[in-house]
C-alpha atoms as a PDB file:
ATOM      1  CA  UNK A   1      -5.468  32.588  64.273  1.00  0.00           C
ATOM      2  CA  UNK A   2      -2.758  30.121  63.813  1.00  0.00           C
ATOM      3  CA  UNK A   3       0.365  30.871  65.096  1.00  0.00           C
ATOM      4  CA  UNK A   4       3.417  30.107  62.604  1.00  0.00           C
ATOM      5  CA  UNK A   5       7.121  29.173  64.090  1.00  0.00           C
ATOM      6  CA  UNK A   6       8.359  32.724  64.033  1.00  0.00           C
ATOM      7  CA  UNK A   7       5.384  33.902  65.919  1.00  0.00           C
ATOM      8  CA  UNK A   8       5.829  31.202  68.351  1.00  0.00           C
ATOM      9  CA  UNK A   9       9.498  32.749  68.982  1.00  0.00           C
ATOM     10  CA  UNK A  10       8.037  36.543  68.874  1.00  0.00           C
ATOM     11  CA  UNK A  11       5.091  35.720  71.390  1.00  0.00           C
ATOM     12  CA  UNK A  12       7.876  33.959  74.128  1.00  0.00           C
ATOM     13  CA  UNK A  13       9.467  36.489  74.185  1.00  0.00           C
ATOM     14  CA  UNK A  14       8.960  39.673  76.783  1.00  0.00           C
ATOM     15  CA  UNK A  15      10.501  43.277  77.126  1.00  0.00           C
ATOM     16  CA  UNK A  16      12.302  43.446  81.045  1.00  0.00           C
ATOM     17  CA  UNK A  17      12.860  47.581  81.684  1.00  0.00           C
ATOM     18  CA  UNK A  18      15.122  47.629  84.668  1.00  0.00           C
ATOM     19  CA  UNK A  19      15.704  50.698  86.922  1.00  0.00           C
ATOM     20  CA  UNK A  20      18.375  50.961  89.123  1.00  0.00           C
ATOM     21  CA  UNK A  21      19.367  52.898  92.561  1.00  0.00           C
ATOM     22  CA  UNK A  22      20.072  56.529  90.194  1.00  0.00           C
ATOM     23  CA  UNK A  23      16.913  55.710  88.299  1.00  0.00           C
ATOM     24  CA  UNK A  24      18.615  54.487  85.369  1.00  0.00           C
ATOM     25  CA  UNK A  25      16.508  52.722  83.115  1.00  0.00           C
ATOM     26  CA  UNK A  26      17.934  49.594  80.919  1.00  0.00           C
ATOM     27  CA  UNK A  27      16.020  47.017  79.093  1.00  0.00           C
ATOM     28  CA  UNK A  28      17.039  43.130  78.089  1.00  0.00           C
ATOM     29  CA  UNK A  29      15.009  40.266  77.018  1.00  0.00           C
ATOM     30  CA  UNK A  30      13.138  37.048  78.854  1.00  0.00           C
ATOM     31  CA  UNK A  31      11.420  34.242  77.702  1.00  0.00           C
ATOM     32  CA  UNK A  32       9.076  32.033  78.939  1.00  0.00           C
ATOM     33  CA  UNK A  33       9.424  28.193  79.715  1.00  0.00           C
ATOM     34  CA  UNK A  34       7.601  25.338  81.491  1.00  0.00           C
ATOM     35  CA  UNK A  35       9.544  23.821  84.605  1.00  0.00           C
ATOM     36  CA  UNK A  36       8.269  20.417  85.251  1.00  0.00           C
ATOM     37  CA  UNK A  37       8.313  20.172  88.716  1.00  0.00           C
ATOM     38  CA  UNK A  38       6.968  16.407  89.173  1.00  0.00           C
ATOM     39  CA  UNK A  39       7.282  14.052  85.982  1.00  0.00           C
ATOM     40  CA  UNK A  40       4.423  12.001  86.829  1.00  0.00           C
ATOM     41  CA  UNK A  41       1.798  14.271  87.284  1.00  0.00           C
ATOM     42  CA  UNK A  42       3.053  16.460  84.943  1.00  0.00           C
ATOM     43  CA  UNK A  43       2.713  19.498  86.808  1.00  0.00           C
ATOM     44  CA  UNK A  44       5.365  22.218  86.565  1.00  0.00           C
ATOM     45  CA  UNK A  45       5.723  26.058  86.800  1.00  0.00           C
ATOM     46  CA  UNK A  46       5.726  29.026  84.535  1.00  0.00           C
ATOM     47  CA  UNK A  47       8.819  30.908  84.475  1.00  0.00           C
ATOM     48  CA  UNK A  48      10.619  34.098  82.859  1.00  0.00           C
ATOM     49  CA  UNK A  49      14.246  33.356  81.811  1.00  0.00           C
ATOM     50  CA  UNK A  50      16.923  36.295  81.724  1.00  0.00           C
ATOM     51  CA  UNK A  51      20.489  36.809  82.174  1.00  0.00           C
ATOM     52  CA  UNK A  52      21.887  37.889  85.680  1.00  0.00           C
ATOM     53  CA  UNK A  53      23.680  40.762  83.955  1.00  0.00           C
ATOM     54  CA  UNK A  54      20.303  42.215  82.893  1.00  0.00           C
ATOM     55  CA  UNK A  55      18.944  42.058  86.615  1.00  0.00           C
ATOM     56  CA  UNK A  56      21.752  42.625  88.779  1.00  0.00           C
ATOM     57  CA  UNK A  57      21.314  45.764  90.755  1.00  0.00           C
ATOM     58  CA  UNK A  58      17.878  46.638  89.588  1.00  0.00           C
ATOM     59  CA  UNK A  59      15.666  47.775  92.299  1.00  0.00           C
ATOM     60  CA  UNK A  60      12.219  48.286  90.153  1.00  0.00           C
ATOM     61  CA  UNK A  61      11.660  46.136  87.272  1.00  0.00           C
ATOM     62  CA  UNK A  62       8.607  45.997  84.367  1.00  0.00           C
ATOM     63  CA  UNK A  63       7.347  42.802  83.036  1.00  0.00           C
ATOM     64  CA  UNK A  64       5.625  43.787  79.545  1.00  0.00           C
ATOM     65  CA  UNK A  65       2.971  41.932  78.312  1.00  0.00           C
ATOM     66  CA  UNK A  66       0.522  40.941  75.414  1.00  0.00           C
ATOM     67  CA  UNK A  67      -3.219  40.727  76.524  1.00  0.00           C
ATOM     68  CA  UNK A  68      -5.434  38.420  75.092  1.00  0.00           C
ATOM     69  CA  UNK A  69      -9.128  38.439  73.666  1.00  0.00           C
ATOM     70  CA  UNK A  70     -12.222  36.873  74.320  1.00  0.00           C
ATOM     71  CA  UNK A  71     -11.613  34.739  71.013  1.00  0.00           C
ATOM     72  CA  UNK A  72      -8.031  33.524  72.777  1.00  0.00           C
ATOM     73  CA  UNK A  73      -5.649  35.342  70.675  1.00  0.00           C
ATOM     74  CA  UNK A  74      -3.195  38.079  71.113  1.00  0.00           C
ATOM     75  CA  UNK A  75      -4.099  40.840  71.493  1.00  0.00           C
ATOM     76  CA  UNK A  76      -1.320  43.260  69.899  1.00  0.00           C
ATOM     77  CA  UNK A  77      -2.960  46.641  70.782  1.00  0.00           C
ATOM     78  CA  UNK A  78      -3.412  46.023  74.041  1.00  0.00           C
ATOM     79  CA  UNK A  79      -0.120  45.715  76.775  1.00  0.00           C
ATOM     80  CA  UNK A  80      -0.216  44.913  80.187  1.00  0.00           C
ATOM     81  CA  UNK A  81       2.618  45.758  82.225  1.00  0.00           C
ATOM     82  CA  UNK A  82       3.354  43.807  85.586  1.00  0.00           C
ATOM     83  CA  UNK A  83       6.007  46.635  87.967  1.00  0.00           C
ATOM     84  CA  UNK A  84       8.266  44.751  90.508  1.00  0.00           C
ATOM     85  CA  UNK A  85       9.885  46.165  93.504  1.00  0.00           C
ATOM     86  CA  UNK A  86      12.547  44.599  94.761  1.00  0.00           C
ATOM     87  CA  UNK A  87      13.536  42.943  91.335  1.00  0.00           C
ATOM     88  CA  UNK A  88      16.929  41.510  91.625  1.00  0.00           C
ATOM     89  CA  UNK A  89      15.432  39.574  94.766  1.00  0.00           C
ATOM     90  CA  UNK A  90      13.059  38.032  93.105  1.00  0.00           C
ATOM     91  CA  UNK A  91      14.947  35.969  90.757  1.00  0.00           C
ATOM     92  CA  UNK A  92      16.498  32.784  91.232  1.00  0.00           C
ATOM     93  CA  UNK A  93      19.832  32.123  89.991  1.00  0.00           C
ATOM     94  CA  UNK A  94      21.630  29.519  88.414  1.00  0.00           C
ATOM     95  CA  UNK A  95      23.875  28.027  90.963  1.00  0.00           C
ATOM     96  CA  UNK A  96      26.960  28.665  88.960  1.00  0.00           C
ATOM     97  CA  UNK A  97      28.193  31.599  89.396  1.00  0.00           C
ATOM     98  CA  UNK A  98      29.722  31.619  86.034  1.00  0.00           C
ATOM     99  CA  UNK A  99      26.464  30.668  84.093  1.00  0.00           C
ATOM    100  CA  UNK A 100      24.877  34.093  83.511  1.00  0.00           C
ATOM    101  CA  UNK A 101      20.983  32.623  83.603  1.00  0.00           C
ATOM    102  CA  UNK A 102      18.295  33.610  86.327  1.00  0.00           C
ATOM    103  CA  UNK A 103      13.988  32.579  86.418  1.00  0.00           C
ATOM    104  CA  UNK A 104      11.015  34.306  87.692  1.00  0.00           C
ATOM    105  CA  UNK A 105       8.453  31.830  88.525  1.00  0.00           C
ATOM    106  CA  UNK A 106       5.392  33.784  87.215  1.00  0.00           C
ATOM    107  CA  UNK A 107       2.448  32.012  87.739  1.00  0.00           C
ATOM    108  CA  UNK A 108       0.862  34.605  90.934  1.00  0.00           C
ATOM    109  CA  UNK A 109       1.932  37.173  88.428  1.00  0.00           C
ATOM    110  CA  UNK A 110      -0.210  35.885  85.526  1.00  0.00           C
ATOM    111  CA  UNK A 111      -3.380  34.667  88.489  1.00  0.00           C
ATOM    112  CA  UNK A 112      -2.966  38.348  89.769  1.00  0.00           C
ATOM    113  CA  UNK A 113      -3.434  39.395  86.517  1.00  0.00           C
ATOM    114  CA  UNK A 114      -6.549  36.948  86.161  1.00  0.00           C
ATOM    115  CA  UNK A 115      -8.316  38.419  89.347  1.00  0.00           C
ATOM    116  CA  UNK A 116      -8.413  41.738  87.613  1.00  0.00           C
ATOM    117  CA  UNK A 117      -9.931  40.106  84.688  1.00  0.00           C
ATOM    118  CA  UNK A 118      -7.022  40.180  82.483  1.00  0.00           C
ATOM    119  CA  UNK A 119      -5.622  37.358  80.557  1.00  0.00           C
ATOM    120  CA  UNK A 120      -2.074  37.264  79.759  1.00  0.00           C
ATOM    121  CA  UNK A 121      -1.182  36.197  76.061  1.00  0.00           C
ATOM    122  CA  UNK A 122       2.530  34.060  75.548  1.00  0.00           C
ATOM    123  CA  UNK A 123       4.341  30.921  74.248  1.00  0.00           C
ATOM    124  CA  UNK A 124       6.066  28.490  76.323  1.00  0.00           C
ATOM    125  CA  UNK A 125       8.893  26.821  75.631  1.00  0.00           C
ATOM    126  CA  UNK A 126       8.804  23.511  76.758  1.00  0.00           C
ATOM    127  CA  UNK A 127      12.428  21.900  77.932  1.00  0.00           C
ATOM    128  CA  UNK A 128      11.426  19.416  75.102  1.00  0.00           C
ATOM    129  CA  UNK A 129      12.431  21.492  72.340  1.00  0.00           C
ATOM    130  CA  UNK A 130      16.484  21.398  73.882  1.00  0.00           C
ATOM    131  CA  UNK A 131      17.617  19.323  71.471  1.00  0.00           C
ATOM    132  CA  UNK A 132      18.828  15.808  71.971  1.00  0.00           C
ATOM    133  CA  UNK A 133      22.425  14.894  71.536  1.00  0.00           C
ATOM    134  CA  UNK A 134      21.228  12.567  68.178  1.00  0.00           C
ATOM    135  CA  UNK A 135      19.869  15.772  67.435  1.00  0.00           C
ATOM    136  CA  UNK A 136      22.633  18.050  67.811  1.00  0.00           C
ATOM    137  CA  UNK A 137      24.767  15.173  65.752  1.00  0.00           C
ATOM    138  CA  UNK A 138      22.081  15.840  62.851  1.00  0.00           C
ATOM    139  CA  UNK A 139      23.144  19.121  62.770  1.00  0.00           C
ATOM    140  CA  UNK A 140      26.015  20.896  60.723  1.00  0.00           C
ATOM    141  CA  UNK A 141      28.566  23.478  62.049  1.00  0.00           C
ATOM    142  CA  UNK A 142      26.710  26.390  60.438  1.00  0.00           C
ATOM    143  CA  UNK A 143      22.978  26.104  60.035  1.00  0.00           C
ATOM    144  CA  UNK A 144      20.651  28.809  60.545  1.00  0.00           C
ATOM    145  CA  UNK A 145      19.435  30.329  63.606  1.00  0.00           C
ATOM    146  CA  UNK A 146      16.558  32.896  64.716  1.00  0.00           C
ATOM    147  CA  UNK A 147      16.216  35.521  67.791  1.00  0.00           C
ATOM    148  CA  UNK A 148      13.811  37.764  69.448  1.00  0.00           C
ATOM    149  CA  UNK A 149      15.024  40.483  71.513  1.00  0.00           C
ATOM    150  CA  UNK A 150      15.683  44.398  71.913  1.00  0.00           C
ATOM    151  CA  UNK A 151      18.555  45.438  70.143  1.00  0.00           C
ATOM    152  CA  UNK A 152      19.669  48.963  71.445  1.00  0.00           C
ATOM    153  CA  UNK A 153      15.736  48.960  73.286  1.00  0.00           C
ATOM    154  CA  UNK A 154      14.439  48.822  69.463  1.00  0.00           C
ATOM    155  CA  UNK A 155      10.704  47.307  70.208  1.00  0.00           C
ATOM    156  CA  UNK A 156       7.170  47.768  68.226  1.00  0.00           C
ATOM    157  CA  UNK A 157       5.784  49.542  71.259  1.00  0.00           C
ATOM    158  CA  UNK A 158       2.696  49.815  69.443  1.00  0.00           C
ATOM    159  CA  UNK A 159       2.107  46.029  69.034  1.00  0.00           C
ATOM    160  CA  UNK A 160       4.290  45.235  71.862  1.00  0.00           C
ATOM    161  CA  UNK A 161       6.441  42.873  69.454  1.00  0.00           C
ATOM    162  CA  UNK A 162      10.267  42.170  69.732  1.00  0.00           C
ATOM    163  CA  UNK A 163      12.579  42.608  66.701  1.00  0.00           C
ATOM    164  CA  UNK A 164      12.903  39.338  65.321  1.00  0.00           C
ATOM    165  CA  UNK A 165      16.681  38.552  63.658  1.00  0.00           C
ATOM    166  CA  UNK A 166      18.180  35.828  61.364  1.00  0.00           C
ATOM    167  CA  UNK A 167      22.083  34.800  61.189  1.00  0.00           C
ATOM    168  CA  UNK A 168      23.833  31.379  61.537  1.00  0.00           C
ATOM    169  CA  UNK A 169      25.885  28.952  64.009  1.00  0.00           C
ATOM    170  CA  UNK A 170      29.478  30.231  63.740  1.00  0.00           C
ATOM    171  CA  UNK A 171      30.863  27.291  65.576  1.00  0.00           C
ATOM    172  CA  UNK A 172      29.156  23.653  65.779  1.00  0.00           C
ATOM    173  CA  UNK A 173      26.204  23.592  68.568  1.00  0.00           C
ATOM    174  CA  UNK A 174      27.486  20.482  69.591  1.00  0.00           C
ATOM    175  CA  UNK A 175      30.728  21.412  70.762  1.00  0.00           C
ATOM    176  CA  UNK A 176      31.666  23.653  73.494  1.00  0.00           C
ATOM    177  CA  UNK A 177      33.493  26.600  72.460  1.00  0.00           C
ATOM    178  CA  UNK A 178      36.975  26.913  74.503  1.00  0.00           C
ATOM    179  CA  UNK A 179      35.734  24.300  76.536  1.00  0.00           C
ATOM    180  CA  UNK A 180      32.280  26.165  77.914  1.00  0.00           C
ATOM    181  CA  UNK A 181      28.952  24.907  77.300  1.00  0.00           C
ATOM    182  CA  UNK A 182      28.487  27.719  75.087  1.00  0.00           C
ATOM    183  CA  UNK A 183      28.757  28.676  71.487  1.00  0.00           C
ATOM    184  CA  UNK A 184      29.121  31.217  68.841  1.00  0.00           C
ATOM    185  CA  UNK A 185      26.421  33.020  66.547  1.00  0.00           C
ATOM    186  CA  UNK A 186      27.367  35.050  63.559  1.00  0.00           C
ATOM    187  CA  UNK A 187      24.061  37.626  64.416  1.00  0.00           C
ATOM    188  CA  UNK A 188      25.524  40.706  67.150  1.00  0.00           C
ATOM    189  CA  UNK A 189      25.058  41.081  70.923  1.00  0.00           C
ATOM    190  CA  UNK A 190      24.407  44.151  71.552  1.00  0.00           C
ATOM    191  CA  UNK A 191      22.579  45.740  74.872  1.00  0.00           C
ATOM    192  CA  UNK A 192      18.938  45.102  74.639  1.00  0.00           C
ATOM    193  CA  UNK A 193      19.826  41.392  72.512  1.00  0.00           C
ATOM    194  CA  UNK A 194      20.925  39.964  75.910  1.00  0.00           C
ATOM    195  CA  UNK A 195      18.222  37.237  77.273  1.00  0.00           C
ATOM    196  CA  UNK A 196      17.245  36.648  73.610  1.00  0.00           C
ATOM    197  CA  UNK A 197      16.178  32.914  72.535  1.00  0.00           C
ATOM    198  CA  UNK A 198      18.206  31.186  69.889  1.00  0.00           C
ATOM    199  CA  UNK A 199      16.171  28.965  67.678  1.00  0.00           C
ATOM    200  CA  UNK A 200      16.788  26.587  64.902  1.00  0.00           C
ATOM    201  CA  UNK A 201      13.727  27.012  62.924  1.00  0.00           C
ATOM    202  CA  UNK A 202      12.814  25.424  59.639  1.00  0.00           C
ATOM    203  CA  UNK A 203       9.590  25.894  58.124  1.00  0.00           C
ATOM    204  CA  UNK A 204       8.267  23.949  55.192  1.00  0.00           C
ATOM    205  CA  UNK A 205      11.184  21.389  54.983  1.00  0.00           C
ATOM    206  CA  UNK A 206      14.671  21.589  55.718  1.00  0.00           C
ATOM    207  CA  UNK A 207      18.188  19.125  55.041  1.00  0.00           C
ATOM    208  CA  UNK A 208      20.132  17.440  57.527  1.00  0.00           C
ATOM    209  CA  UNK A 209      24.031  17.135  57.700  1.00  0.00           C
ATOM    210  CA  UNK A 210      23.839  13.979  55.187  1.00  0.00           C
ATOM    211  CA  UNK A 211      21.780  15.784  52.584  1.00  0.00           C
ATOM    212  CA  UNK A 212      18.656  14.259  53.319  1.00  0.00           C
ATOM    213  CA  UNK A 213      15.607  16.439  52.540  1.00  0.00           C
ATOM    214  CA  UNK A 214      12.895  16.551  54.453  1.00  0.00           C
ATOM    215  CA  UNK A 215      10.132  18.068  52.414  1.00  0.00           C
ATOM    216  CA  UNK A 216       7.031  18.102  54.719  1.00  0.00           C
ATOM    217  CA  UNK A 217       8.506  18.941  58.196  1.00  0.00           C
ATOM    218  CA  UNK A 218       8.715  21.839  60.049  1.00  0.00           C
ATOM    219  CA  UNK A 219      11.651  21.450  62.604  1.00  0.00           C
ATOM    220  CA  UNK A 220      12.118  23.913  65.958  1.00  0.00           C
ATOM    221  CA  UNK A 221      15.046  23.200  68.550  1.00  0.00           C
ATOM    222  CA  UNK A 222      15.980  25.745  71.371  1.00  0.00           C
ATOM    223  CA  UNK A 223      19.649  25.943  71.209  1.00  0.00           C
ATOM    224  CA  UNK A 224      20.452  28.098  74.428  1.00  0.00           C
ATOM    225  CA  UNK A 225      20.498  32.220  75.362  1.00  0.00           C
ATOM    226  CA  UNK A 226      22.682  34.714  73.897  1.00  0.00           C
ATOM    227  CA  UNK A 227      24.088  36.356  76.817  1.00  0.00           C
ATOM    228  CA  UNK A 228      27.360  38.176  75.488  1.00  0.00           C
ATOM    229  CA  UNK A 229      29.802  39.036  72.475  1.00  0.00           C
ATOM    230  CA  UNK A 230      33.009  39.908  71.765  1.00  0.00           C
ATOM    231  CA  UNK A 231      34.037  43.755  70.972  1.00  0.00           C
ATOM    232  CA  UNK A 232      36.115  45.238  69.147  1.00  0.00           C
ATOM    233  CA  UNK A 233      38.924  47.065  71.684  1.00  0.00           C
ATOM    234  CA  UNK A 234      40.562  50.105  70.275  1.00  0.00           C
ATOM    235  CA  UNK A 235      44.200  49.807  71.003  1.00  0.00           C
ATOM    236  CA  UNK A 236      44.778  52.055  73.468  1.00  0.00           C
ATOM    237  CA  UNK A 237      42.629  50.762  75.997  1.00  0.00           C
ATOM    238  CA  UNK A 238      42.566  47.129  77.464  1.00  0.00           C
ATOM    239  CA  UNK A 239      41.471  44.232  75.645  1.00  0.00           C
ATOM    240  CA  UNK A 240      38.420  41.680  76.892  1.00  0.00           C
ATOM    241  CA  UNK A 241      37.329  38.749  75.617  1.00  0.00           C
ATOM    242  CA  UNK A 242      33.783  39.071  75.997  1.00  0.00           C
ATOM    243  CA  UNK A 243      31.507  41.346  77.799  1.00  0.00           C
ATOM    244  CA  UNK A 244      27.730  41.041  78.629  1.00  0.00           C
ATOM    245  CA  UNK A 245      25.826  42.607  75.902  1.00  0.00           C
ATOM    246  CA  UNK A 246      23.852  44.891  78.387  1.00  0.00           C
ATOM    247  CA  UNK A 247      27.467  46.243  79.286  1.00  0.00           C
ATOM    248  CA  UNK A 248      28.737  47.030  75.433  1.00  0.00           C
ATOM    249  CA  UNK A 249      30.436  50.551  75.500  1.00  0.00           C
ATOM    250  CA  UNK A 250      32.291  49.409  71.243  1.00  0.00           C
ATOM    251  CA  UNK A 251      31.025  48.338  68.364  1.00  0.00           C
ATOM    252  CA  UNK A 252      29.753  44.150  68.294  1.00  0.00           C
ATOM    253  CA  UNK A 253      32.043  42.367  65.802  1.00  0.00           C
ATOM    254  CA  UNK A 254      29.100  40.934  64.689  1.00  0.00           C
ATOM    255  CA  UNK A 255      29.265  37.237  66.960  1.00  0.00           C
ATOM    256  CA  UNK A 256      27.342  36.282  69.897  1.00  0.00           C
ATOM    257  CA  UNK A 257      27.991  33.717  72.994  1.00  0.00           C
ATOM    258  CA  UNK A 258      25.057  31.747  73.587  1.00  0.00           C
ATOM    259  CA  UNK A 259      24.686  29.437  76.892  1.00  0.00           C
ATOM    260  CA  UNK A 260      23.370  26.120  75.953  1.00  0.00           C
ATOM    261  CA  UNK A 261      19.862  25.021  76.186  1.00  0.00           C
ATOM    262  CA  UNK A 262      20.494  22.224  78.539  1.00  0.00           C
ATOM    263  CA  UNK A 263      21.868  24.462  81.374  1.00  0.00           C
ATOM    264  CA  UNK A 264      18.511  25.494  81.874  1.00  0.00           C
ATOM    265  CA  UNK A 265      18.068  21.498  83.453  1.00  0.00           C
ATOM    266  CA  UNK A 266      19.949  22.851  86.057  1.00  0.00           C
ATOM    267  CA  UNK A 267      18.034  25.736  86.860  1.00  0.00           C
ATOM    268  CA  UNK A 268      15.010  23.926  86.692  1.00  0.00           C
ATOM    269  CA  UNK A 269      15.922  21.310  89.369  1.00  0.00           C
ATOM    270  CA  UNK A 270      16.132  24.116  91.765  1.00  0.00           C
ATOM    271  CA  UNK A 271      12.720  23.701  91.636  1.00  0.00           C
END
């Protein structure tokens, strides 16, 4: 089986169920990246990226899983869910405060999962798909964009799949928006969406800003994690900019915040 672009984005990504103190159950959305932790040998670390807003105050936490088969492809039938106690601990967090990323270094997970004879089934993102600053100068303010995640908890439970959603930049990638290292997506965050991956993904060809077509390439950058949106605020009560999506009591005007790729660099120098 030969995994296409979209599944590569659908197989990243993993369903995080959260339980807190009252037993309140929430779920968001992690991916998986490769940390290199030593450039010349090449060696790095698997790890599970979230917001801190999805994590903060959980006490018990579930990983979910694909399994694989003995031919080395996913299993879809077949889940296997890693339970945390503890979970907010666990994470490391970015070391601004205001930068609402956390990783779980999961390689014990996925070796404790080997002991019992079960192989774990995922795509990595490698830090070499955050896109270069030629490359975000390639790009134009609106281009299109995908994401995996759990809108509202909506999953395939059966097939352990995410919900897989299309929309466009709503501000230029290369710019930060009001002077963060963020920027907008016209596709809603809504609680479940938070964590998700944003991808530019063009299969079979696609055209830069300058018009030129590029017939016979497939092109994949990892623009950054949508984290937040703004809401719309009935009148009587007071206004906010932007809330985390895993907080949204109103209706998503349809636009999501996304933290830039490259602010995962600073995560992964940690370590």
């Amino acid at each position: 089986m030969k995994l296409t672009l979209t599944d590569f984005v659908s197989y990243g990504t993993v369903r995080i169920e959260c339980t807190d103190k009252n037993n309140q159950v929430t779920a968001g959305t992690g991916y998986v990246v490769e940390f290199k932790t030593d450039e010349e040998t090449g060696t790095g670390i698997t790890a599970l990226i979230t917001n801190k807003s999805i994590i903060r105050g959980a006490e018990k936490g579930n990983l979910v899983f694909t399994t694989e088969s003995e031919e080395g492809e996913p299993d879809d039938k077949r889940q296997h869910k890693v339970s945390l106690i503890q979970f907010e601990k666990k994470w490391v967090m970015h070391p601004d405060s205001a930068v609402d990323l956390c990783a779980l270094p999961i390689d014990a997970l996925v070796q404790k999962a080997e002991s019992k004879g079960i192989e774990l089934f995922f795509t990595v993102i490698d830090m070499g798909l955050i896109p270069t600053n030629e490359q975000l100068d390639e790009l134009d303010a609106m281009e299109q964009i995908v994401t995996a995640g759990f809108p509202d908890g909506l999953w395939d439970a059966v097939n352990n799949r995410p919900v897989l959603r299309s929309g466009v930049t709503a501000t230029h990638p290369r710019m930060d928006y009001n002077g963060k290292q963020e920027f907008l997506i016209d596709a809603a965050a809504m609680s479940g969406t938070n964590g998700s991956p944003v991808f530019i993904l063009d299969q079979n060809g696609y055209v830069d800003r300058d018009g030129k077509y590029y017939p016979d390439e497939d092109r994949i950058l990892f623009l950054g994690t949508l984290y937040a949106g703004p809401q719309a605020i009935p009148e009587c009560q007071p206004k906010k900019s932007d809330v985390p999506a895993s907080a949204s009591a109103h209706p998503p005007i349809n636009f999501g915040r996304v933290i830039k790729s490259n602010r995962l660099l600073e995560l992964e120098a940690l370590f």
